[in-house]
C-alpha atoms as a PDB file:
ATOM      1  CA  UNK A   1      89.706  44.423 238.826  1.00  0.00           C
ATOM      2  CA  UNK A   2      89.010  48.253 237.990  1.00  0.00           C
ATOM      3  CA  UNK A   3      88.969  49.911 234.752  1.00  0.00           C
ATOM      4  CA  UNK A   4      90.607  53.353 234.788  1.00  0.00           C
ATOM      5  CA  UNK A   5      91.113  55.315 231.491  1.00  0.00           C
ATOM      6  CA  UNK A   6      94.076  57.900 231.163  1.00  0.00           C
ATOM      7  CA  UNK A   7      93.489  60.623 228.867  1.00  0.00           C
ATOM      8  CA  UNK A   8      96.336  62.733 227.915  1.00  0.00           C
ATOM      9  CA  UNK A   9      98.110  63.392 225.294  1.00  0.00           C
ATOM     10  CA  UNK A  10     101.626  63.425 226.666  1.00  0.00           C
ATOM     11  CA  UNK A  11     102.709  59.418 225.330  1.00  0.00           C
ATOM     12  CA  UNK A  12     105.483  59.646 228.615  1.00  0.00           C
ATOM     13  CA  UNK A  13     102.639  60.722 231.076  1.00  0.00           C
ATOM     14  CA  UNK A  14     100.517  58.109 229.774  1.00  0.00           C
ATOM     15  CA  UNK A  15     102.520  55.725 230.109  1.00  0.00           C
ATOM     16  CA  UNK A  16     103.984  56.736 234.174  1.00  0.00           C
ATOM     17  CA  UNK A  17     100.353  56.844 234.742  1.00  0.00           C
ATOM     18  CA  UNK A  18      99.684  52.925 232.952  1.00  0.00           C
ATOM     19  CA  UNK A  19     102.926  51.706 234.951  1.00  0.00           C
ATOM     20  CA  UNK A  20     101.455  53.096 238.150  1.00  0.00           C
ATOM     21  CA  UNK A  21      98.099  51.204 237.831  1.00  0.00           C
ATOM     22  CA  UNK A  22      99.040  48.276 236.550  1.00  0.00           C
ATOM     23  CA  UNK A  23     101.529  47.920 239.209  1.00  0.00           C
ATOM     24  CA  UNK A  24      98.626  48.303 241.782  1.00  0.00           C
ATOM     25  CA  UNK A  25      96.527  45.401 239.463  1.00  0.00           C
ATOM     26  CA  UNK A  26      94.343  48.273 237.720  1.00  0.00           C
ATOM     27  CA  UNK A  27      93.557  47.822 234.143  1.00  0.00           C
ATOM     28  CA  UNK A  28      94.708  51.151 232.067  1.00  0.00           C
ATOM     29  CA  UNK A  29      92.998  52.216 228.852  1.00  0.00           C
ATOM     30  CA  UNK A  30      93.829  55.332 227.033  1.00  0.00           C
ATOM     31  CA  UNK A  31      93.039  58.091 224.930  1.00  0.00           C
ATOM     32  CA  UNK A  32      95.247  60.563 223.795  1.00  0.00           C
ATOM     33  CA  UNK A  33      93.148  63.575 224.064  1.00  0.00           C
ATOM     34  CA  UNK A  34      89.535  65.146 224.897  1.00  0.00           C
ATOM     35  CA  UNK A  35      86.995  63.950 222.343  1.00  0.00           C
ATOM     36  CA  UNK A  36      88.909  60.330 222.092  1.00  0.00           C
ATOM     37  CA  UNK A  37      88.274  60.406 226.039  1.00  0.00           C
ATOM     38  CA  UNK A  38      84.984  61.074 226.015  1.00  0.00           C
ATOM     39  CA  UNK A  39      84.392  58.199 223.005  1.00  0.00           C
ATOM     40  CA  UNK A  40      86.105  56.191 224.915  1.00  0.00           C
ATOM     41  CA  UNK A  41      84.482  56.681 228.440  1.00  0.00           C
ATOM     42  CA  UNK A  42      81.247  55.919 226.716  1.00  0.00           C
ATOM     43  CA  UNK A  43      81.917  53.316 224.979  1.00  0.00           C
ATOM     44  CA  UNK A  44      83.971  51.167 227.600  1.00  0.00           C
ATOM     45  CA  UNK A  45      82.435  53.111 231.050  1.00  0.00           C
ATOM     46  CA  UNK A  46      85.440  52.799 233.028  1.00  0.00           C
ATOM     47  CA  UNK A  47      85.439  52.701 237.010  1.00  0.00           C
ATOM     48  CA  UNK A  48      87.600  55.671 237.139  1.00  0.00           C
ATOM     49  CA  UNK A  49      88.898  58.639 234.919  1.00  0.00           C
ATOM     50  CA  UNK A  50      92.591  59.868 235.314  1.00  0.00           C
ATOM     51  CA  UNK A  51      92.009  63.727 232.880  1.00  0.00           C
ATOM     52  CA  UNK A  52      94.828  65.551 231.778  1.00  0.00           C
ATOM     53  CA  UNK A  53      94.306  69.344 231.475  1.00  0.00           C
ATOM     54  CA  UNK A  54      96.175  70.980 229.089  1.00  0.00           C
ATOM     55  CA  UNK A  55      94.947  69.327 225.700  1.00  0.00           C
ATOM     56  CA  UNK A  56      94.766  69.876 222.099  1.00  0.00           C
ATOM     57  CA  UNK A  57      90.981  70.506 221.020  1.00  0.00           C
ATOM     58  CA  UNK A  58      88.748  69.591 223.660  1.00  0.00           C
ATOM     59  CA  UNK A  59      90.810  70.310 226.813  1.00  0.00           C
ATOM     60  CA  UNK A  60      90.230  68.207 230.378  1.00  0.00           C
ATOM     61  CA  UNK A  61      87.894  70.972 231.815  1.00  0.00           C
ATOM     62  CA  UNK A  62      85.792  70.616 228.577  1.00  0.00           C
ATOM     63  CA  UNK A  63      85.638  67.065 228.598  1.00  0.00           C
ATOM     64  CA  UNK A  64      84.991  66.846 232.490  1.00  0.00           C
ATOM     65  CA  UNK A  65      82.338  68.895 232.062  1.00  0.00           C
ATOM     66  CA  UNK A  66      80.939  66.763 229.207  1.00  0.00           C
ATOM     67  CA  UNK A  67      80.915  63.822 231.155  1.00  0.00           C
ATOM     68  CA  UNK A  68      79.575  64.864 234.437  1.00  0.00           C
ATOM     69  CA  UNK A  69      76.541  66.371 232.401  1.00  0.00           C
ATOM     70  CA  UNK A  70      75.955  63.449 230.293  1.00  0.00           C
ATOM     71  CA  UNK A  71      73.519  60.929 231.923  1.00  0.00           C
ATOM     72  CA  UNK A  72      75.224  58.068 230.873  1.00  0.00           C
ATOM     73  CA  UNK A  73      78.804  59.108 231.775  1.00  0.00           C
ATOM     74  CA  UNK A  74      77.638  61.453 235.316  1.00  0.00           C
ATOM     75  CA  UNK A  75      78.870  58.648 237.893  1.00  0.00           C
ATOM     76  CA  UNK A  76      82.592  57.949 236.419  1.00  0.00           C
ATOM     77  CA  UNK A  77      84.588  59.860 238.966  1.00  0.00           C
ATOM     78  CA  UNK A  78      87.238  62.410 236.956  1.00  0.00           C
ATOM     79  CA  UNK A  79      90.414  62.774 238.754  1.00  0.00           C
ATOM     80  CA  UNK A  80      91.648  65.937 237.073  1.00  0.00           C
ATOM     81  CA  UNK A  81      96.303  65.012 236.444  1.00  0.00           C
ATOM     82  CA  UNK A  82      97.700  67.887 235.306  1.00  0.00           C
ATOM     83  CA  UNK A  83     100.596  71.036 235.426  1.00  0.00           C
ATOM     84  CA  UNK A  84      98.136  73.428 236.041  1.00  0.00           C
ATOM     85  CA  UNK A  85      98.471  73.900 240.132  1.00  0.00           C
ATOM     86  CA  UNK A  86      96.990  77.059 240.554  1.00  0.00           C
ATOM     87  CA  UNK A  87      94.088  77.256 243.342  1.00  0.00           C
ATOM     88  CA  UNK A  88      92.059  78.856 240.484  1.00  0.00           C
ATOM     89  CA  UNK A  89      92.234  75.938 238.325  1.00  0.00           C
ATOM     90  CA  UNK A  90      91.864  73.119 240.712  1.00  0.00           C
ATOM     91  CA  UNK A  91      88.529  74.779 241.785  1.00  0.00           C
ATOM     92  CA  UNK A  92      87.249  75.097 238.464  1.00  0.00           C
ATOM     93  CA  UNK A  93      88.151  71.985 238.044  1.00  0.00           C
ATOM     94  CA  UNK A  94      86.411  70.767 240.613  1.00  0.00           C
ATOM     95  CA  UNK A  95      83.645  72.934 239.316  1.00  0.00           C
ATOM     96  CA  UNK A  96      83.186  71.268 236.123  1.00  0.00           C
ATOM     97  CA  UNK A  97      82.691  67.787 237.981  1.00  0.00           C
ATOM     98  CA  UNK A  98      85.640  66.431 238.876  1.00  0.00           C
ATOM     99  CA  UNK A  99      86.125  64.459 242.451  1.00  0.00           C
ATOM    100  CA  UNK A 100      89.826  64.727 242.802  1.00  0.00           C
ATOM    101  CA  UNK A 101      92.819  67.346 241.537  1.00  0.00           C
ATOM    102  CA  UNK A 102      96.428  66.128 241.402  1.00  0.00           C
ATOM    103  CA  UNK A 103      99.827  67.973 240.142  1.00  0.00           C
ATOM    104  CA  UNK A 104     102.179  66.629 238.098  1.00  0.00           C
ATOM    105  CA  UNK A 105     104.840  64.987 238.525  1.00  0.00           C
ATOM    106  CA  UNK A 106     102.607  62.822 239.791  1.00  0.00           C
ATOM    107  CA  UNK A 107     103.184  61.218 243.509  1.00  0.00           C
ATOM    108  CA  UNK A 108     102.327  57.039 242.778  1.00  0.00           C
ATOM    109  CA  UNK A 109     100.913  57.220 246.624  1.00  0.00           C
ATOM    110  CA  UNK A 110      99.116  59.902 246.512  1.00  0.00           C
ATOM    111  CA  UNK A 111      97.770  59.315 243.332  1.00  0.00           C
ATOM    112  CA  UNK A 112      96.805  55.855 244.222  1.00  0.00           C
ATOM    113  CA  UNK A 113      95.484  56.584 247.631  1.00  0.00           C
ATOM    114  CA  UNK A 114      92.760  58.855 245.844  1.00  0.00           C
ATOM    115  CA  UNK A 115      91.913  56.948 243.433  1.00  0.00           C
ATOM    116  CA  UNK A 116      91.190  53.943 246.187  1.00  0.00           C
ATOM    117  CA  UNK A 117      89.101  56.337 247.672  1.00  0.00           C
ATOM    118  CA  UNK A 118      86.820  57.056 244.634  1.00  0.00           C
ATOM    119  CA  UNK A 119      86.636  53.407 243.474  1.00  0.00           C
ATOM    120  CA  UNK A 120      83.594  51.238 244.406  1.00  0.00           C
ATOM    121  CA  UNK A 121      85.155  48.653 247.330  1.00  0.00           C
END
């Protein structure tokens, strides 16, 4: 079974985003914002990263970027969740490492469907 850690510090998007995994037999972990995600993704190297944007401190594109440049962290694929749905932003975004940019409200299909595609079969 995967491992996919949500970071975000909304506690109602975190938990949508638990209910939809767990419903499609993922395991959730979370963090509630950048640094604790990037802790976290270190210390339990998770299939798959769900990354809210808009953050206290270290904000999703900062802590993207952390992990795709760290050695140890480079091959987690980031799916960047988030409010932010300008074309702008999901190219940065994409710039600072991520694999995938969804919108929220989050759709569960579309969401899922994505993250099936990043995941290791």
């Amino acid at each position: 079974m995967a491992t996919v850690l949500i970071v975000d510090d909304s506690p109602t998007e975190t938990h949508v985003l638990k209910s939809i995994l767990e419903k499609n037999g993922l395991t959730a972990l979370t963090a509630e914002n950048g640094e604790a995600g990037v802790e976290t993704a270190k210390a339990e190297m998770p299939d798959l990263i769900l990354m809210d944007v808009v953050m206290p401190g270290l904000n999703g594109f900062q802590a993207t970027r952390k992990l795709s440049k760290d050695a140890q962290t480079a091959q987690i694929p980031v799916i960047l969740v988030t409010t932010k749905d300008q074309e702008t932003d999901r190219m940065w975004g994409l710039r600072q490492g991520a694999k995938e940019y969804v919108t929220k409200p989050v759709e569960a299909a579309d969401l899922m469907a994505k993250i099936r595609g990043l995941l290791p079969a």
